[in-house]
Each structure stands twice: as C-alpha cells, then as structure tokens.
Protein backbone atom coordinates (compact mmCIF):
# COMPACT_ATOMS: atom_id res chain seq x y z
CA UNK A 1 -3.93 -13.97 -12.63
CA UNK A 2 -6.40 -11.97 -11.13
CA UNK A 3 -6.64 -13.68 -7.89
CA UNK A 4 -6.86 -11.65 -4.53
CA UNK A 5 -3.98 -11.79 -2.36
CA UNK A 6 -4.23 -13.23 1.68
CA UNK A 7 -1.95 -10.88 3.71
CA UNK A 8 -0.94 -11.92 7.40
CA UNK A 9 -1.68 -8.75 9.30
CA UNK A 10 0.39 -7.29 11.69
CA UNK A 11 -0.46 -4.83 14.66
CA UNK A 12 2.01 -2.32 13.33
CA UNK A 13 0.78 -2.69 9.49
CA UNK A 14 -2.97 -2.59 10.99
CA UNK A 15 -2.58 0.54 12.96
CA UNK A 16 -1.01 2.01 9.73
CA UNK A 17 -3.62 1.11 7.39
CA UNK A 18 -6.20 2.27 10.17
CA UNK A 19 -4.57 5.66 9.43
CA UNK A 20 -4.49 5.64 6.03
CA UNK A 21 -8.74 4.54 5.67
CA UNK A 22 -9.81 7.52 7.78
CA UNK A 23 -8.31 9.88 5.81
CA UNK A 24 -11.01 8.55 3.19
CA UNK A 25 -14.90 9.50 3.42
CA UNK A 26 -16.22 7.23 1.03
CA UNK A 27 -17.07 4.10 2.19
CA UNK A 28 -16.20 2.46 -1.35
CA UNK A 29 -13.13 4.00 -1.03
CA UNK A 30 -11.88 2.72 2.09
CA UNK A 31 -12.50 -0.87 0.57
CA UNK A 32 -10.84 -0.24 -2.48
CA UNK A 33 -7.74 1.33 -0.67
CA UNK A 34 -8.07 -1.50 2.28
CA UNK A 35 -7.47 -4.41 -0.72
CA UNK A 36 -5.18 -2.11 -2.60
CA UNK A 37 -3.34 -2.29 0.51
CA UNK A 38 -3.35 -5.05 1.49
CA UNK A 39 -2.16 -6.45 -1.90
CA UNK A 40 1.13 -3.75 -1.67
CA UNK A 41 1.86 -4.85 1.55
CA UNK A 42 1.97 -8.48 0.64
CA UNK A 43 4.10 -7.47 -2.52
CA UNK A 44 6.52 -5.09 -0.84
CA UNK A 45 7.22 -8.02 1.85
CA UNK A 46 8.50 -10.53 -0.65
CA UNK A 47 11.16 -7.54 -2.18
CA UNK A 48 14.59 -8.19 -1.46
CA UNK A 49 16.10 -6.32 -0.61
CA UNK A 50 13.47 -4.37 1.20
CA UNK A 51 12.88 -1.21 -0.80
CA UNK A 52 12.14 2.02 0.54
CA UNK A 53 8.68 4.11 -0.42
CA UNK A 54 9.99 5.98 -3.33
CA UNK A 55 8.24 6.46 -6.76
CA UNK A 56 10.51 3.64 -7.78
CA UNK A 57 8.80 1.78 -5.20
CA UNK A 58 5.78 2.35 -6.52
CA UNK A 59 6.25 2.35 -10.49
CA UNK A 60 7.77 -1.56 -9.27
CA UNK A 61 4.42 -2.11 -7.80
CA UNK A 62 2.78 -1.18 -11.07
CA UNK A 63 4.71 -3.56 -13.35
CA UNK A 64 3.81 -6.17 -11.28
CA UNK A 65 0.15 -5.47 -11.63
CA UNK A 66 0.36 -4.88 -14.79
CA UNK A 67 2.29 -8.35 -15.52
CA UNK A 68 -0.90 -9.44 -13.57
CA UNK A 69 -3.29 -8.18 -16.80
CA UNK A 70 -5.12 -6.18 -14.71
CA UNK A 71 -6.92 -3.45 -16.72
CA UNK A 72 -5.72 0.46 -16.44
CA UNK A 73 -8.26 1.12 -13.58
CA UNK A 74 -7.52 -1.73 -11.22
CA UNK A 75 -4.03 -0.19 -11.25
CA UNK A 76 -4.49 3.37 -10.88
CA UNK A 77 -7.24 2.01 -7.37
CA UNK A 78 -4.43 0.15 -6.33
CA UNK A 79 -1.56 2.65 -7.29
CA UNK A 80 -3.29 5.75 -5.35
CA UNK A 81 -4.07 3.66 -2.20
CA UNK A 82 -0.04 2.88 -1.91
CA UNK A 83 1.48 6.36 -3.62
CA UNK A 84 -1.07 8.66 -1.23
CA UNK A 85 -0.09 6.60 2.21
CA UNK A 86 2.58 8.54 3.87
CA UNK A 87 2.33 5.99 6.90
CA UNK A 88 3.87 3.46 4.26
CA UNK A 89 6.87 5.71 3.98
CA UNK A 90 7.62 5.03 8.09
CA UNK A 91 6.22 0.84 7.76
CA UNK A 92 9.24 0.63 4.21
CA UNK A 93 12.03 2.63 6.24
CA UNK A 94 14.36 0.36 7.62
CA UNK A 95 15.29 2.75 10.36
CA UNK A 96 11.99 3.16 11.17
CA UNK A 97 11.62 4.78 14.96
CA UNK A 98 7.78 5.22 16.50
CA UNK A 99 4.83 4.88 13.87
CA UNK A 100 3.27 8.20 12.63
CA UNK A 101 -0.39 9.61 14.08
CA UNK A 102 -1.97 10.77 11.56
CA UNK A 103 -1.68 10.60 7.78
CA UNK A 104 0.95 13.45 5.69
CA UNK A 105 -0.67 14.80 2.41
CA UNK A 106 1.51 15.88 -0.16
C-alpha cells in the first residue's frame, strides 16, 4: 500500500507546518517534508491514546511505514520531516498552551 494519504487540514496544524517548511531552502524539500507531514499528521490522529512527540512516537511512525513496504528512503524523507519538527512537539502535547513562532533545532 503505497497510496498517498488525504489529511483534513486544520488552521492550527497549517500554521505549524507553515513553520516547519520555512525552515527548509530547498524547494524539493519543502514538498517532501509537506507530504511527509501531512501523512504523520493523519497517522498520529488515529493513535489512541494520543501519544506525545517522543522518539517512541516516532520509531511507531516508522513501523507503520515500514508495514506499508515502503523502501528505506521513503522512510528516512518521511521520518526527518516528523523527528526535525519541534512545532509537532506543542500540536502532540495534550496540555498544549499558545502555538510556537518559530521552529527549535536540536
């Protein structure tokens, strides 16, 4: 199954991802990282309970691609979009307060 996913956006997801692209130069890039995204938010909104952004988080998110037969590299695309978006830290905490400005590197 190596179907994109459709993801109903919201404003607060949006603003976040906004954040997260214009840390990126590369105009391949941002696509890659929008529909890496895009496919981790749709994931991470069907986990009950609602996880938090951990590397638990994260290694979850690659077994599921992987039980998807995608190849190593359409992982690690997808992996690197979710694992280097601090703003997905504040949009997974459930005591989330006001959205972050600008993106945290580690």
């Amino acid at each position: 199954m190596n179907d994109l996913v459709v993801v109903p956006q919201t404003r607060q997801w949006n603003k976040l991802k906004a954040l997260v692209l214009d840390s990126v130069s590369s105009p391949i890039t941002k696509r890659v990282y929008n529909l890496g995204l895009d496919e981790f938010f749709a994931w991470l909104s069907v986990q009950e309970p609602r996880p938090g952004f951990t590397k638990a988080t994260v290694s979850a998110w690659r077994v599921a691609l992987e039980s998807r037969g995608l190849g190593a590299v359409s992982i690690n695309v997808r992996i690197t979009a979710a694992s280097n978006s601090s703003p997905l830290d504040w949009l997974c905490s459930p005591e989330a307060g006001d959205p972050p400005t600008k993106p945290v590197r580690p």
